[in-house]
PDB file of N, CA and C in Angstrom:
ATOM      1  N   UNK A   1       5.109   5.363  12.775  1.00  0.00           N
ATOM      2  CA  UNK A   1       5.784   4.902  11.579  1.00  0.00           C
ATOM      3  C   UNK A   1       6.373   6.112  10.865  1.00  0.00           C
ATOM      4  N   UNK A   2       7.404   5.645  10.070  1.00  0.00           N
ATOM      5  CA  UNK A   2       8.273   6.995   9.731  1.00  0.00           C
ATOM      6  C   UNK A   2       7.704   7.297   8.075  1.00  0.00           C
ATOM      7  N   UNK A   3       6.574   6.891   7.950  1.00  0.00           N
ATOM      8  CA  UNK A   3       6.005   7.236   6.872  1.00  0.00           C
ATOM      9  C   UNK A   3       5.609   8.512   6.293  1.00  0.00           C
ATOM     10  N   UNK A   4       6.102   9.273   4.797  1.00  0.00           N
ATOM     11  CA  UNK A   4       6.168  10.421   4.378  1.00  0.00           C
ATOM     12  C   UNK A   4       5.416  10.409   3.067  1.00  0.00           C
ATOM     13  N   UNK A   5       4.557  11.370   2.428  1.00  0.00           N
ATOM     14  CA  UNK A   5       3.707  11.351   0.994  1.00  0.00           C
ATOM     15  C   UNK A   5       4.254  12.948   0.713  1.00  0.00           C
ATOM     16  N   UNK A   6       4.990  12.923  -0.434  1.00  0.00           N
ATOM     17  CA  UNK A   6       4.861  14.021  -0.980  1.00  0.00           C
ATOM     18  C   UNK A   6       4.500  13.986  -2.215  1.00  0.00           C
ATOM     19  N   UNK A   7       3.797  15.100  -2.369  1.00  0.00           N
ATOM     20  CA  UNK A   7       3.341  15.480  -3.634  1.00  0.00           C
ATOM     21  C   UNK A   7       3.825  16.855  -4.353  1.00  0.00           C
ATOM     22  N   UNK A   8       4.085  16.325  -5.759  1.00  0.00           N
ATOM     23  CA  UNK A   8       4.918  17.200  -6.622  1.00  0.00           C
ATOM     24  C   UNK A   8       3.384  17.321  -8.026  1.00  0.00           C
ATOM     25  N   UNK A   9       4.073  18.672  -8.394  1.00  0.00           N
ATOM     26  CA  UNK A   9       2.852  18.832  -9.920  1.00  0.00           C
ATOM     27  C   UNK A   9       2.074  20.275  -9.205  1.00  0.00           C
ATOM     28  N   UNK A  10       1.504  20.630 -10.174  1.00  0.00           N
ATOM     29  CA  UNK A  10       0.462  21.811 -10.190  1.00  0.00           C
ATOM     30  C   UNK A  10      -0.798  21.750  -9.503  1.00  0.00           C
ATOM     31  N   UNK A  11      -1.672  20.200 -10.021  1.00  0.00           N
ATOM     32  CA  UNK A  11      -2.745  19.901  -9.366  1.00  0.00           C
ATOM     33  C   UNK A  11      -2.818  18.541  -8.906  1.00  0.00           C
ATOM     34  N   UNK A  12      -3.801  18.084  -8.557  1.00  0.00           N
ATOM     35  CA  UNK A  12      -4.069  16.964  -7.955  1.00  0.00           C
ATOM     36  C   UNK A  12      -4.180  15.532  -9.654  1.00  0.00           C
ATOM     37  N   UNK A  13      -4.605  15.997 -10.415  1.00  0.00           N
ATOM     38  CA  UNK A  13      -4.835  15.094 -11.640  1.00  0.00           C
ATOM     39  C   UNK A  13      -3.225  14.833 -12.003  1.00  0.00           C
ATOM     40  N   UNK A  14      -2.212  15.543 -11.714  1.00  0.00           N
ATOM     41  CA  UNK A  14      -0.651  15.397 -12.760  1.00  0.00           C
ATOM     42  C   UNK A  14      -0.089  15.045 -11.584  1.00  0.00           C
ATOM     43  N   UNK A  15      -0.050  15.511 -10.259  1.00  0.00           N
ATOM     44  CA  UNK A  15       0.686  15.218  -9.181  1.00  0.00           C
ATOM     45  C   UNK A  15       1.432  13.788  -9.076  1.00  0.00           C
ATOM     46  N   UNK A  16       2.583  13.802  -8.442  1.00  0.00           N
ATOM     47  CA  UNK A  16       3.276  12.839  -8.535  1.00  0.00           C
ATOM     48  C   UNK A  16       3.188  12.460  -7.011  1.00  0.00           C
ATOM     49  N   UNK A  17       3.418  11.333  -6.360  1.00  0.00           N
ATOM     50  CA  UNK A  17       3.143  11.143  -4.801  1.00  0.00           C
ATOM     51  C   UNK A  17       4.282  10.000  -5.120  1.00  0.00           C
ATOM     52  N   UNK A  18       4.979  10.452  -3.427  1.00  0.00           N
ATOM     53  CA  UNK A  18       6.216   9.720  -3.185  1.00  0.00           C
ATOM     54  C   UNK A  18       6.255   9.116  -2.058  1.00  0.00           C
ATOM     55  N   UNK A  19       6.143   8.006  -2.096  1.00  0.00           N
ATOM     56  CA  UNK A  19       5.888   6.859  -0.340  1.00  0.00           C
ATOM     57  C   UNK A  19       7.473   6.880   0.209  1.00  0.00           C
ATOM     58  N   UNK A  20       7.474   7.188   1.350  1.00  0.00           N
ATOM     59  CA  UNK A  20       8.717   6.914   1.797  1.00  0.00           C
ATOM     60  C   UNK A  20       8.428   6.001   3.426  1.00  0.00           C
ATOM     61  N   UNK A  21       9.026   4.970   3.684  1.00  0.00           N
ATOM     62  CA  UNK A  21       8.961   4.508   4.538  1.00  0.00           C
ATOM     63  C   UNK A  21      10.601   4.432   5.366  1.00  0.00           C
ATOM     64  N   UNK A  22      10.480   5.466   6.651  1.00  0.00           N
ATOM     65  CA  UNK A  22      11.761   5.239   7.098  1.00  0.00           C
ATOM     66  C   UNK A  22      13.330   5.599   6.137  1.00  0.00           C
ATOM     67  N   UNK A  23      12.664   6.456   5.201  1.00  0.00           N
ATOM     68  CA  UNK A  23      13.890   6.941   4.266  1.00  0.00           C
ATOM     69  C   UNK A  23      14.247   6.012   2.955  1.00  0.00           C
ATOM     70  N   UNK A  24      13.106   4.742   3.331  1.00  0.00           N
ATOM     71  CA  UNK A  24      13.361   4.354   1.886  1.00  0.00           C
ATOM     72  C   UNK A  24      12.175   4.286   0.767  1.00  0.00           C
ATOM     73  N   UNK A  25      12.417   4.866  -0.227  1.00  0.00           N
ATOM     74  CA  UNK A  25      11.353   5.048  -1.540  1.00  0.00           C
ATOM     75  C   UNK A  25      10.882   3.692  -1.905  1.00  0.00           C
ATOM     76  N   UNK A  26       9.116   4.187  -1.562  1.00  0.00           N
ATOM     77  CA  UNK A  26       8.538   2.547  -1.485  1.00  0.00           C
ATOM     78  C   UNK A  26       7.735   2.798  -3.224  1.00  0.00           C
ATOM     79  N   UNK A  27       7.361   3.873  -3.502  1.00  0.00           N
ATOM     80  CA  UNK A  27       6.946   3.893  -5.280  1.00  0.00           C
ATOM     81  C   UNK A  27       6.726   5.374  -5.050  1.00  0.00           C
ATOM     82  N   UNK A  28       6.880   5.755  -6.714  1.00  0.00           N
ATOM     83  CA  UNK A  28       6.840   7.002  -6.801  1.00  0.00           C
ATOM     84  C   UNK A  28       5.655   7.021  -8.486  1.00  0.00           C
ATOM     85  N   UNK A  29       4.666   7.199  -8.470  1.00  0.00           N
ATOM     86  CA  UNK A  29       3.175   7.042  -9.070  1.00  0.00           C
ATOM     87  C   UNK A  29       2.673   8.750  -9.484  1.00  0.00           C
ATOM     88  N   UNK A  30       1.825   8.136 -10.092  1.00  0.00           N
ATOM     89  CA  UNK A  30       0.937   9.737 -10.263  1.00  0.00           C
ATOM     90  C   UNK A  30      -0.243   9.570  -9.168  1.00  0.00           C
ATOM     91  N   UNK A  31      -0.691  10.648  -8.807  1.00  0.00           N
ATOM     92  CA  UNK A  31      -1.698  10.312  -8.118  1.00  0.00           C
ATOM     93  C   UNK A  31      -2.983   9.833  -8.517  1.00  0.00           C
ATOM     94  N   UNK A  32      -3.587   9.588  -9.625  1.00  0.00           N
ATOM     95  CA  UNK A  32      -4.425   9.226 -10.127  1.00  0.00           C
ATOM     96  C   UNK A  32      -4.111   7.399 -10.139  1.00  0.00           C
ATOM     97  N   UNK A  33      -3.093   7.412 -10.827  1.00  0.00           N
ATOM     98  CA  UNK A  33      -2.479   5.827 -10.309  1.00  0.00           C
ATOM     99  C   UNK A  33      -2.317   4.884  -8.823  1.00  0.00           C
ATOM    100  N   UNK A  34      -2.143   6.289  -8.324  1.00  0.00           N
ATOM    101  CA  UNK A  34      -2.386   5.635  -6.978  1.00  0.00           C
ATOM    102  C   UNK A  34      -3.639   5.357  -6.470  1.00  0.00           C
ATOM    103  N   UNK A  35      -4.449   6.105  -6.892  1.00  0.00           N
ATOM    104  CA  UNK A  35      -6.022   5.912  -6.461  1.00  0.00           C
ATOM    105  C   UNK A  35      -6.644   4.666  -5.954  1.00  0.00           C
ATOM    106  N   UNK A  36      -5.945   4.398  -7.705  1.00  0.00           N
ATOM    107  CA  UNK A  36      -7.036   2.475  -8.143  1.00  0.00           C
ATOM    108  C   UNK A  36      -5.371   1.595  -7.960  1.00  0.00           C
ATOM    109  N   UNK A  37      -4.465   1.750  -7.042  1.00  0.00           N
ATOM    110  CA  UNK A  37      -3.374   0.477  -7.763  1.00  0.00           C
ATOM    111  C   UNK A  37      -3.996  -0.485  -6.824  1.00  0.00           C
ATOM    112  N   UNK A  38      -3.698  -1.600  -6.999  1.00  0.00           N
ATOM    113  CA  UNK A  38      -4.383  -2.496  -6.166  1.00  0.00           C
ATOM    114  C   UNK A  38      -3.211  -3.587  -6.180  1.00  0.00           C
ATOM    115  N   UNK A  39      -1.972  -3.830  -7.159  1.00  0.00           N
ATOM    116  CA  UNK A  39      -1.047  -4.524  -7.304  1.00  0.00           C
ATOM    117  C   UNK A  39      -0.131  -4.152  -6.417  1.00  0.00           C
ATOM    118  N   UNK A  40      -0.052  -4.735  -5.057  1.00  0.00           N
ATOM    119  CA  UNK A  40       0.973  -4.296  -3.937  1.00  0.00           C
ATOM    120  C   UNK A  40       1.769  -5.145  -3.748  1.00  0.00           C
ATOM    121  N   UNK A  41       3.488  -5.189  -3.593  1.00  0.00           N
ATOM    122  CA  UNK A  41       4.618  -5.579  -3.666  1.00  0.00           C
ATOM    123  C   UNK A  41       4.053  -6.178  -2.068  1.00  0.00           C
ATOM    124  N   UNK A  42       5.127  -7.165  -1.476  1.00  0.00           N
ATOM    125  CA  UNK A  42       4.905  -8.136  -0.729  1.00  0.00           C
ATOM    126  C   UNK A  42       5.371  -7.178   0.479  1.00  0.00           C
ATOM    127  N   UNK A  43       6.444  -6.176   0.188  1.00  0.00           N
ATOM    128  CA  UNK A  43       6.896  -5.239   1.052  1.00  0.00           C
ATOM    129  C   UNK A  43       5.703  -4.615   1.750  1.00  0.00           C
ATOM    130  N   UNK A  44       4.886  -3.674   0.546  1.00  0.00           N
ATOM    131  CA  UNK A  44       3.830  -3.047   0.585  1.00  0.00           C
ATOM    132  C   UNK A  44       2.601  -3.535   2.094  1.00  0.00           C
ATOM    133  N   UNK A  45       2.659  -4.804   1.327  1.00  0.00           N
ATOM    134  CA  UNK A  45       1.472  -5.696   2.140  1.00  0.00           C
ATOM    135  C   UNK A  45       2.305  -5.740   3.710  1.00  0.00           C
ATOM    136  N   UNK A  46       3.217  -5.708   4.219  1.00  0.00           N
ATOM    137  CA  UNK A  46       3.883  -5.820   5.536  1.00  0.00           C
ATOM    138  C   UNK A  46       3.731  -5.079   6.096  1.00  0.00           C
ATOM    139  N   UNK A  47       3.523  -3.795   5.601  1.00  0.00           N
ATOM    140  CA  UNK A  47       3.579  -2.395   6.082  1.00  0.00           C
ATOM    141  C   UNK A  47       2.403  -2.161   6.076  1.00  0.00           C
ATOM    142  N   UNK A  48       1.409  -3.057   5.386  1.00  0.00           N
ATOM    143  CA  UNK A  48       0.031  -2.792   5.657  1.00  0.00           C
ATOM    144  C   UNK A  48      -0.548  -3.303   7.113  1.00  0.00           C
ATOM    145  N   UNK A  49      -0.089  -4.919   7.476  1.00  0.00           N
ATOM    146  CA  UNK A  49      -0.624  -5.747   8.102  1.00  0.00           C
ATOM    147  C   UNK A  49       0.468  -4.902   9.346  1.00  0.00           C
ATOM    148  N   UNK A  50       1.647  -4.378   9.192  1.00  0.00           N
ATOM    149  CA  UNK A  50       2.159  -4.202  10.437  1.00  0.00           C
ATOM    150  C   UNK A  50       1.529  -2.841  11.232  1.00  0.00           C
ATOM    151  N   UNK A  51       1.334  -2.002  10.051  1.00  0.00           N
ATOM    152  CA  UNK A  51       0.368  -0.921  10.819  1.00  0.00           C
ATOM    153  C   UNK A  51      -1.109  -1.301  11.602  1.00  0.00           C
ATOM    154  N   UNK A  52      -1.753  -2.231  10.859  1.00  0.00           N
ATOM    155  CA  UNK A  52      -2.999  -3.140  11.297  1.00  0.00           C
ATOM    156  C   UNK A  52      -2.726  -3.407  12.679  1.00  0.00           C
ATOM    157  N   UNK A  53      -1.821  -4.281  12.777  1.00  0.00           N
ATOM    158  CA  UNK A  53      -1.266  -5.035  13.838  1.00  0.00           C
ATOM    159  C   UNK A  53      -0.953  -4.148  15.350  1.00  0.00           C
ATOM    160  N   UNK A  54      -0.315  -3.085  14.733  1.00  0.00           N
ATOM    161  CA  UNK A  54       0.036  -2.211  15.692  1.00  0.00           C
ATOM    162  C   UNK A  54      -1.064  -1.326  16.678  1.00  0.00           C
ATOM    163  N   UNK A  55      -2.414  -1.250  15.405  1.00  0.00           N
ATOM    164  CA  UNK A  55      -3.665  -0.634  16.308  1.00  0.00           C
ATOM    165  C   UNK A  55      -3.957   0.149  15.187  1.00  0.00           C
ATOM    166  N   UNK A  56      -3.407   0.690  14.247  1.00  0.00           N
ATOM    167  CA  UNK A  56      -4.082   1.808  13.391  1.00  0.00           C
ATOM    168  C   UNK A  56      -5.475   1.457  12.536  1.00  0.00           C
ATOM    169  N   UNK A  57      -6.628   2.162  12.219  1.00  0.00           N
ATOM    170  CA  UNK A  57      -7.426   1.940  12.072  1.00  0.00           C
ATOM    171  C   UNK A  57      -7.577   1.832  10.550  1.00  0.00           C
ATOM    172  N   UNK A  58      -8.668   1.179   9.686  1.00  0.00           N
ATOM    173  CA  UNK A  58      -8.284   0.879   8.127  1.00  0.00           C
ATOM    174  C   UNK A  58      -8.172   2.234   7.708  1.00  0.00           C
ATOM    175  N   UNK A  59      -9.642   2.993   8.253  1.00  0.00           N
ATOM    176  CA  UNK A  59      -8.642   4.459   7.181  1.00  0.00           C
ATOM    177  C   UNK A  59      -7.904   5.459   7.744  1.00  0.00           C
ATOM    178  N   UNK A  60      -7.024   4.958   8.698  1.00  0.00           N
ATOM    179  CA  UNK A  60      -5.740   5.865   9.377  1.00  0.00           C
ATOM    180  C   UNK A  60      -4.920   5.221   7.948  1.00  0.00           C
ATOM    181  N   UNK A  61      -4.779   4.252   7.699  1.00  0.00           N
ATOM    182  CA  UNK A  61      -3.522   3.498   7.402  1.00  0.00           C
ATOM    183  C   UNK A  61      -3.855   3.909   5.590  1.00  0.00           C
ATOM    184  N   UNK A  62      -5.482   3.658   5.388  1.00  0.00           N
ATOM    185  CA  UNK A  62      -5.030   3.923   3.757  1.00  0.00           C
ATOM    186  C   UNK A  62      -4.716   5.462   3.876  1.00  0.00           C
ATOM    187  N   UNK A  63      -5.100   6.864   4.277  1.00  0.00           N
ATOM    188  CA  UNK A  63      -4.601   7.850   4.557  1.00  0.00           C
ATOM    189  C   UNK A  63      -3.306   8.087   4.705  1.00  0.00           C
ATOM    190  N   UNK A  64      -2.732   6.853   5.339  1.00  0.00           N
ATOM    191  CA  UNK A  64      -0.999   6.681   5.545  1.00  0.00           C
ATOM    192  C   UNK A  64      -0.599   6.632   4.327  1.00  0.00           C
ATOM    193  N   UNK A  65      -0.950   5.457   3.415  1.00  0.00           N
ATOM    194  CA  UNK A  65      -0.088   4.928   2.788  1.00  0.00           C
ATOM    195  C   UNK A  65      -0.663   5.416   1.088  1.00  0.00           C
ATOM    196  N   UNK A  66      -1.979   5.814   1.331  1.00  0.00           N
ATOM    197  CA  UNK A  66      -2.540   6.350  -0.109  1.00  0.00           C
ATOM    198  C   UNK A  66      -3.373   5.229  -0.476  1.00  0.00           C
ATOM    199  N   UNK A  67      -3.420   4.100  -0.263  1.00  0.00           N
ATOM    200  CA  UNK A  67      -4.326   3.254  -1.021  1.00  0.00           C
ATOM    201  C   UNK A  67      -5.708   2.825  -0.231  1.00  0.00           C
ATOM    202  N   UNK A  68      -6.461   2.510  -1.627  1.00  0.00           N
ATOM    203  CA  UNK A  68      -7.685   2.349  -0.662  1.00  0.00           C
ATOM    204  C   UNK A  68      -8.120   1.526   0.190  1.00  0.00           C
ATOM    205  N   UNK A  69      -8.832   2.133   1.142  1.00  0.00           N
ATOM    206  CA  UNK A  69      -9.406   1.446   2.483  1.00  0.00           C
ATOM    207  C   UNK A  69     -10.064  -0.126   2.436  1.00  0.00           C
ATOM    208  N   UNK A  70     -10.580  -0.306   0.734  1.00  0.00           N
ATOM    209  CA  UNK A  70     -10.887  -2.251   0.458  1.00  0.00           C
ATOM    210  C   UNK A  70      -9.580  -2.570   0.126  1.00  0.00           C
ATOM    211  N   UNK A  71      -8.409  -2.041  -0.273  1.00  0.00           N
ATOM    212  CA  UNK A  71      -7.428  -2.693  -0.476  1.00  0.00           C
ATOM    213  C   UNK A  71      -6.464  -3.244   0.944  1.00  0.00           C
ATOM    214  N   UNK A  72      -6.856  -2.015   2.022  1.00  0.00           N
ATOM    215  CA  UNK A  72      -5.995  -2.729   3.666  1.00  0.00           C
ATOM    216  C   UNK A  72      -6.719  -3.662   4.160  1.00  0.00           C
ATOM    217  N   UNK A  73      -8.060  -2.974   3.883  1.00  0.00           N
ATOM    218  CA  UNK A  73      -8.958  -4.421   4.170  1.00  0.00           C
ATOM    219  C   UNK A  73      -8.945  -6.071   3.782  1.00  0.00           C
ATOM    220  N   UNK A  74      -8.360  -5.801   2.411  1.00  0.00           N
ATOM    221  CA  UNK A  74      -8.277  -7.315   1.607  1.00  0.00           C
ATOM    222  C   UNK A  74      -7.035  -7.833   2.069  1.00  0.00           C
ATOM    223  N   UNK A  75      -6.127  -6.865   2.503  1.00  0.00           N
ATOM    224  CA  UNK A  75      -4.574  -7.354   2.492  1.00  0.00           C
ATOM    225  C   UNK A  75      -4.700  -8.064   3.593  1.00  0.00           C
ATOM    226  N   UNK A  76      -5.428  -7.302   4.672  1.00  0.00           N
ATOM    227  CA  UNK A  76      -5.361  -7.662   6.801  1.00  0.00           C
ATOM    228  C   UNK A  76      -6.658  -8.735   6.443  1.00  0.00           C
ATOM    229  N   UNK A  77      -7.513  -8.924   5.402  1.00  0.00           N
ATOM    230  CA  UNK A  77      -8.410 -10.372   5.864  1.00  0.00           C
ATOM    231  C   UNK A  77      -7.689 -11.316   5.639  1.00  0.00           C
ATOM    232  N   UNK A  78      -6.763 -11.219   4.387  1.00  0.00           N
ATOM    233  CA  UNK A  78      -6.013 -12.247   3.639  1.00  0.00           C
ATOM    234  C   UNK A  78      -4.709 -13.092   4.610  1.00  0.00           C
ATOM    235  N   UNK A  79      -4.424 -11.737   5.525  1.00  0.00           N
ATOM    236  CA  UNK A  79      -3.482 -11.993   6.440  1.00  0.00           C
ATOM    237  C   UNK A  79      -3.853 -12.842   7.486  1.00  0.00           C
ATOM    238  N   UNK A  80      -5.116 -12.372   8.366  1.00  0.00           N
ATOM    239  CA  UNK A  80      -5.609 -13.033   9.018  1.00  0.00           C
ATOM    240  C   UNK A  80      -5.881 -14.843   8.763  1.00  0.00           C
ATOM    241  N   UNK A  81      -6.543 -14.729   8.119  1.00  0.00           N
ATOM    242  CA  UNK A  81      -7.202 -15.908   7.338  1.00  0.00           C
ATOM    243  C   UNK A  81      -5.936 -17.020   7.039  1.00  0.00           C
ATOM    244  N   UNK A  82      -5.005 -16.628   6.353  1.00  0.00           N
ATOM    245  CA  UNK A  82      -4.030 -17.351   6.039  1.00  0.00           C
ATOM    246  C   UNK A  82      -2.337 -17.564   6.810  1.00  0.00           C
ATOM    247  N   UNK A  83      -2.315 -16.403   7.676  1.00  0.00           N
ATOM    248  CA  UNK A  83      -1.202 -15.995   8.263  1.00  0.00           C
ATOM    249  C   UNK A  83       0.632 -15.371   7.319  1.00  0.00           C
ATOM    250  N   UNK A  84      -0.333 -15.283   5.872  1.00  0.00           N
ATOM    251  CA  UNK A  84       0.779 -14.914   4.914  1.00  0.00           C
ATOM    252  C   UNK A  84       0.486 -13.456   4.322  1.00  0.00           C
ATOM    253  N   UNK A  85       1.778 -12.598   4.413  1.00  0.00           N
ATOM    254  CA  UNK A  85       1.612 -11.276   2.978  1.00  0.00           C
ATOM    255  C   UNK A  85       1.395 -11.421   1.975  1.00  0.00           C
ATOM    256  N   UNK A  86       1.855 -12.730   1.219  1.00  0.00           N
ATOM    257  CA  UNK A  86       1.907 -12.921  -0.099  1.00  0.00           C
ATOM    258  C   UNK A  86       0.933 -12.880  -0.834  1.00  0.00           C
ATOM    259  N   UNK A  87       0.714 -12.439  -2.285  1.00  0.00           N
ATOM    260  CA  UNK A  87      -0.051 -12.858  -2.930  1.00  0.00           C
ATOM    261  C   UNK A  87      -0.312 -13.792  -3.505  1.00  0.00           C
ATOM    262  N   UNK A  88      -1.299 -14.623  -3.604  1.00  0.00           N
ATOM    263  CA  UNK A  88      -1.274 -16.040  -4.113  1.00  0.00           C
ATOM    264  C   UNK A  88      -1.327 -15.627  -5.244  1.00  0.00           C
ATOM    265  N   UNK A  89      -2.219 -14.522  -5.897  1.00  0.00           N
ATOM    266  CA  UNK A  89      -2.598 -14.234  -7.702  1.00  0.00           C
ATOM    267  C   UNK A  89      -1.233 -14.311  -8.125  1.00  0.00           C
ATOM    268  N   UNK A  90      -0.142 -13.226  -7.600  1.00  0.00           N
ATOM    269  CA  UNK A  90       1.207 -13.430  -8.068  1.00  0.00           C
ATOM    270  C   UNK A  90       1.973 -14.202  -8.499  1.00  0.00           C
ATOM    271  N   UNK A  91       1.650 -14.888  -7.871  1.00  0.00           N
ATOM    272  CA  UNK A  91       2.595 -16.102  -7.920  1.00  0.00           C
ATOM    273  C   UNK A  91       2.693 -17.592  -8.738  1.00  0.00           C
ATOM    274  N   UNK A  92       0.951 -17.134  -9.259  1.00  0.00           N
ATOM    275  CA  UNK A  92       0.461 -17.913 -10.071  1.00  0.00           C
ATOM    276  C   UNK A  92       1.360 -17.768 -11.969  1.00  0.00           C
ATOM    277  N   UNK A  93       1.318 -16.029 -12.074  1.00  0.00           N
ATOM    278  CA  UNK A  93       1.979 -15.896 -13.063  1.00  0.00           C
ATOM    279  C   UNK A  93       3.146 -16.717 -13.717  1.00  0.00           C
ATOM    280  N   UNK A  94       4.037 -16.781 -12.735  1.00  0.00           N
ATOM    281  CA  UNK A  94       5.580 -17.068 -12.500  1.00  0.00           C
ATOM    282  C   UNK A  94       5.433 -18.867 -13.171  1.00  0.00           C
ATOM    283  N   UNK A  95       4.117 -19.200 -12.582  1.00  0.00           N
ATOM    284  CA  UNK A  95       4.048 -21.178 -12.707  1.00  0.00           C
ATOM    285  C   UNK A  95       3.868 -20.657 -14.143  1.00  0.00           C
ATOM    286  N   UNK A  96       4.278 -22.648 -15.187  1.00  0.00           N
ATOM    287  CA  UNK A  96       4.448 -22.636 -16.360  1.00  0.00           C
ATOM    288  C   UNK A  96       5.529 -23.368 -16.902  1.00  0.00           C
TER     289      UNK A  96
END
């Protein structure tokens, strides 16, 4: 996967981290934000389940992508289980 993390800043607490997938900017966060995000775009989740899919292991992929190893986990059970990326919580907002 053509996946890239750079990090900008002095230290690890201010650092800025930049996801690039294949040349396109998937979020650009502090690293502390990235730690705990757990709110992943539907994109996000594809690139989770497609690395899954492909053979990479849960913490090859959070190492890949920066997020944590219960979060690829929740994304690839959710996937499994249901055969969808989506988030159902999401989507709940939007009703009303």
């Amino acid at each position: 996967m053509g996946m890239q993390i750079k990090r900008y800043g002095t230290n690890q607490s201010n650092a800025y981290m930049r996801q690039q997938v294949s040349g396109t900017v998937v979020r650009l966060v502090t690293a502390a934000t990235m730690a705990g995000y757990q709110d992943l775009s539907e994109f996000e989740r594809g690139v989770i389940v497609g690395a899954r899919e492909i053979g990479h292991s849960i913490p090859g992929v959070a190492m890949k992508f920066g997020f944590s190893p219960t979060a690829i986990s929740r994304v690839y059970s959710e996937y499994r289980e249901s055969g969808k990326t989506s988030n159902p919580r999401r989507k709940k907002i939007m009703q009303g």
